[in-house]
C-alpha atoms as a PDB file:
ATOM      1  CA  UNK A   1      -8.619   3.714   0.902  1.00  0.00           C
ATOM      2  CA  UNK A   2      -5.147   3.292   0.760  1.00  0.00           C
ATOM      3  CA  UNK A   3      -3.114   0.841  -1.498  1.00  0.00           C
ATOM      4  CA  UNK A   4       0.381  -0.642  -2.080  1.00  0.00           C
ATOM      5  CA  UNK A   5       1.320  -3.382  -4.867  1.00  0.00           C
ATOM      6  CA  UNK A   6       4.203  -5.664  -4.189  1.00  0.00           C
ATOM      7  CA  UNK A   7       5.768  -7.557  -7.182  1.00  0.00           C
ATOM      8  CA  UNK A   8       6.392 -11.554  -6.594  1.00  0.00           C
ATOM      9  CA  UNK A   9       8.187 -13.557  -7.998  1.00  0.00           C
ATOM     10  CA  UNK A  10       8.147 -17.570  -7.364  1.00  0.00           C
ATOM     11  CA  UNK A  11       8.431 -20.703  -9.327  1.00  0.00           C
ATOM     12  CA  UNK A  12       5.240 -22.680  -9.946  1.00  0.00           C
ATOM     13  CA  UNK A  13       4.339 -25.952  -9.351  1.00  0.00           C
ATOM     14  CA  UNK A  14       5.401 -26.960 -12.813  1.00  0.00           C
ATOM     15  CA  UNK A  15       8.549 -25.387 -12.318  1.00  0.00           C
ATOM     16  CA  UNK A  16       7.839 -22.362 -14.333  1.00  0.00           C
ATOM     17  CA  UNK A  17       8.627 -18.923 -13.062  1.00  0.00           C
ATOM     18  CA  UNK A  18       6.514 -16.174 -13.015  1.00  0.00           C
ATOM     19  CA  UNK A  19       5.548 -13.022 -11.644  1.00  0.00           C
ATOM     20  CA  UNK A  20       2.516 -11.368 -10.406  1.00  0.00           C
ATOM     21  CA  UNK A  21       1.489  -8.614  -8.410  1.00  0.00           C
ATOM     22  CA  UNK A  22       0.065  -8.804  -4.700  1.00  0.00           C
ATOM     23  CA  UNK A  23      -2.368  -5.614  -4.573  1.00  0.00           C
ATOM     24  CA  UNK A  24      -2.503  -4.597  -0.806  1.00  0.00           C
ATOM     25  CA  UNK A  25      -5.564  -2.498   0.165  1.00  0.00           C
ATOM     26  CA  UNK A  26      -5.112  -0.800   3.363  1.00  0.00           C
ATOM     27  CA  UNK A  27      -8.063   0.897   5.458  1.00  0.00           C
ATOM     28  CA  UNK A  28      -8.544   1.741   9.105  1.00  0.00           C
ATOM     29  CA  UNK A  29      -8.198  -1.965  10.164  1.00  0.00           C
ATOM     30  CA  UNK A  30      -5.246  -3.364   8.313  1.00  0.00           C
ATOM     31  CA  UNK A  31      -3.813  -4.780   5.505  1.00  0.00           C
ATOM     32  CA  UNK A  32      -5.034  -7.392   2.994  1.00  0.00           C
ATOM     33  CA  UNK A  33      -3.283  -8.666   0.325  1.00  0.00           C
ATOM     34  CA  UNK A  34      -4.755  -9.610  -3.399  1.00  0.00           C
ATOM     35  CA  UNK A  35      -2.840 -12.551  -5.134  1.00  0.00           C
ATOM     36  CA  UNK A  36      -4.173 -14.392  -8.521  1.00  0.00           C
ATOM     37  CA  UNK A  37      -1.763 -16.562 -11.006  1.00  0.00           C
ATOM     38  CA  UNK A  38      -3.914 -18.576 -13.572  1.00  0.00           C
ATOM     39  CA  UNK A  39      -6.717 -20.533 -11.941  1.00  0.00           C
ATOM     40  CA  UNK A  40      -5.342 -19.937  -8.545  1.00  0.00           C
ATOM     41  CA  UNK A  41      -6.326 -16.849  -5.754  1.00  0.00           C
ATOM     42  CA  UNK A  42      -5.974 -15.783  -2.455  1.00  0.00           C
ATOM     43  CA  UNK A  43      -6.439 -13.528  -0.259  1.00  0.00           C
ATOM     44  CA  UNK A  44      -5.359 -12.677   3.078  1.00  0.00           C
ATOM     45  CA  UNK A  45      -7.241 -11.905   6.168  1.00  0.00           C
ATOM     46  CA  UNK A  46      -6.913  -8.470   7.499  1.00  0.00           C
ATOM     47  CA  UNK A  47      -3.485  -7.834   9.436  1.00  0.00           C
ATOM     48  CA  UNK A  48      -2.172  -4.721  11.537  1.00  0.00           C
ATOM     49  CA  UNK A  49       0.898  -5.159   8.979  1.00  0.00           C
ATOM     50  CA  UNK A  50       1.850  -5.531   5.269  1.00  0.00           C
ATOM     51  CA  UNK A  51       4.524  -8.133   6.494  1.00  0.00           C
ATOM     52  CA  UNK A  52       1.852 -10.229   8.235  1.00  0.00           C
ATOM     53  CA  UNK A  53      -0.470 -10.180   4.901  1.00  0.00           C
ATOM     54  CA  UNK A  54       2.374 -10.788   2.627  1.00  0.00           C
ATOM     55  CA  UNK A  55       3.434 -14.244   4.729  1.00  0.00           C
ATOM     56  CA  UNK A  56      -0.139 -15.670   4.736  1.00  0.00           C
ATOM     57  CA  UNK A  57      -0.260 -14.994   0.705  1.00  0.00           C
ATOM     58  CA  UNK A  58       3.275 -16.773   0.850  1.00  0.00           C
ATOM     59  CA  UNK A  59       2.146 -19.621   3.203  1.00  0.00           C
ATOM     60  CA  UNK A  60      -0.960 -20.544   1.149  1.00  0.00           C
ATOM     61  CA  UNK A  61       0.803 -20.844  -2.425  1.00  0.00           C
ATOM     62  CA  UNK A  62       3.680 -22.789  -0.989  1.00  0.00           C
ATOM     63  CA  UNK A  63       1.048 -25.431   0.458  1.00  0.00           C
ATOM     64  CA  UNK A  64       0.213 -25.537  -3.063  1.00  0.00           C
ATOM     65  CA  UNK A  65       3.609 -26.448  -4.487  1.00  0.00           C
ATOM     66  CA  UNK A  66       4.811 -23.074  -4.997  1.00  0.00           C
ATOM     67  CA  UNK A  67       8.902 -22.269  -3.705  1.00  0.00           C
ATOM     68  CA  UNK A  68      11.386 -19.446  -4.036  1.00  0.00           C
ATOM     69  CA  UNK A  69       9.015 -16.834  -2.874  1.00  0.00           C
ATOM     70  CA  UNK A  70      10.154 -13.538  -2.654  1.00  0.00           C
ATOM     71  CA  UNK A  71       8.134  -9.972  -2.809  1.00  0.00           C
ATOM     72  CA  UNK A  72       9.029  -6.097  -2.802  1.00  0.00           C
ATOM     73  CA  UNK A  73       7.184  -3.371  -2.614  1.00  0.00           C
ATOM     74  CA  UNK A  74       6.628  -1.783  -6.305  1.00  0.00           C
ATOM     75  CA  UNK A  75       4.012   1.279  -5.686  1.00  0.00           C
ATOM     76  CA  UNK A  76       2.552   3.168  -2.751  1.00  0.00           C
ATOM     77  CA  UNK A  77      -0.247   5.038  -4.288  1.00  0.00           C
ATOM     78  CA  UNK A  78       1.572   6.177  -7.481  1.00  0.00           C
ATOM     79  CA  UNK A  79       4.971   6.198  -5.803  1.00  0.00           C
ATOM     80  CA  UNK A  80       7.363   3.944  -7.917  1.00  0.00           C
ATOM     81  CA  UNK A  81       9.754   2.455  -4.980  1.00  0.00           C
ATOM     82  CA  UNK A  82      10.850  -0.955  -6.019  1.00  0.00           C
ATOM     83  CA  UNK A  83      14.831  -0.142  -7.428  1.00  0.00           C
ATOM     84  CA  UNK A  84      15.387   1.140  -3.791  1.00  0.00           C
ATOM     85  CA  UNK A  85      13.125  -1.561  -1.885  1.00  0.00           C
ATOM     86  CA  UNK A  86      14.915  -5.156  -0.720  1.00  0.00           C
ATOM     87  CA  UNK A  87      13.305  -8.545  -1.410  1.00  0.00           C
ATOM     88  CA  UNK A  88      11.709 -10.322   1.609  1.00  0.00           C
ATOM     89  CA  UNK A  89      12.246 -13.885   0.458  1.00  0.00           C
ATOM     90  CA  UNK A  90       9.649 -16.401   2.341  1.00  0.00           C
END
């Protein structure tokens, strides 16, 4: 199985900010993302892209109060990419 871990950054329903990582697994029938802060998970149903796993993770926590979502990719395997990735802001 392959994996990629995007870094995300939002501000919480309290107003704090934070940052977590979104582990992305990736096997022969998508992507599916991995997203915890405190109490709170998610996951996303499998996707034929990262983009389309990232936005459901994105959807769910701002229908929780979450805002200023934005992600980059960080590893691919134990590739360091995110200096030279952009952020996708949702």
């Amino acid at each position: 199985m392959f994996y990629e871990i995007y870094h995300l950054e939002a501000v919480d329903p309290a107003g704090r900010m934070f940052n977590r990582n979104i582990n992305v697994s990736v096997d022969e029938y998508g992507y599916t993302g991995h997203f915890s802060y405190e109490a709170f998970s998610s996951q996303s149903g499998v996707y034929p892209s990262v983009d389309e796993a990232l936005a459901e993770i994105a959807a769910k926590i701002k229908k929780k109060g979450f805002h200023d979502i934005r992600t980059r990719l960080n590893f691919r395997e134990e590739r360091y990419l995110a200096e030279r990735e952009p952020w996708v802001y949702y």
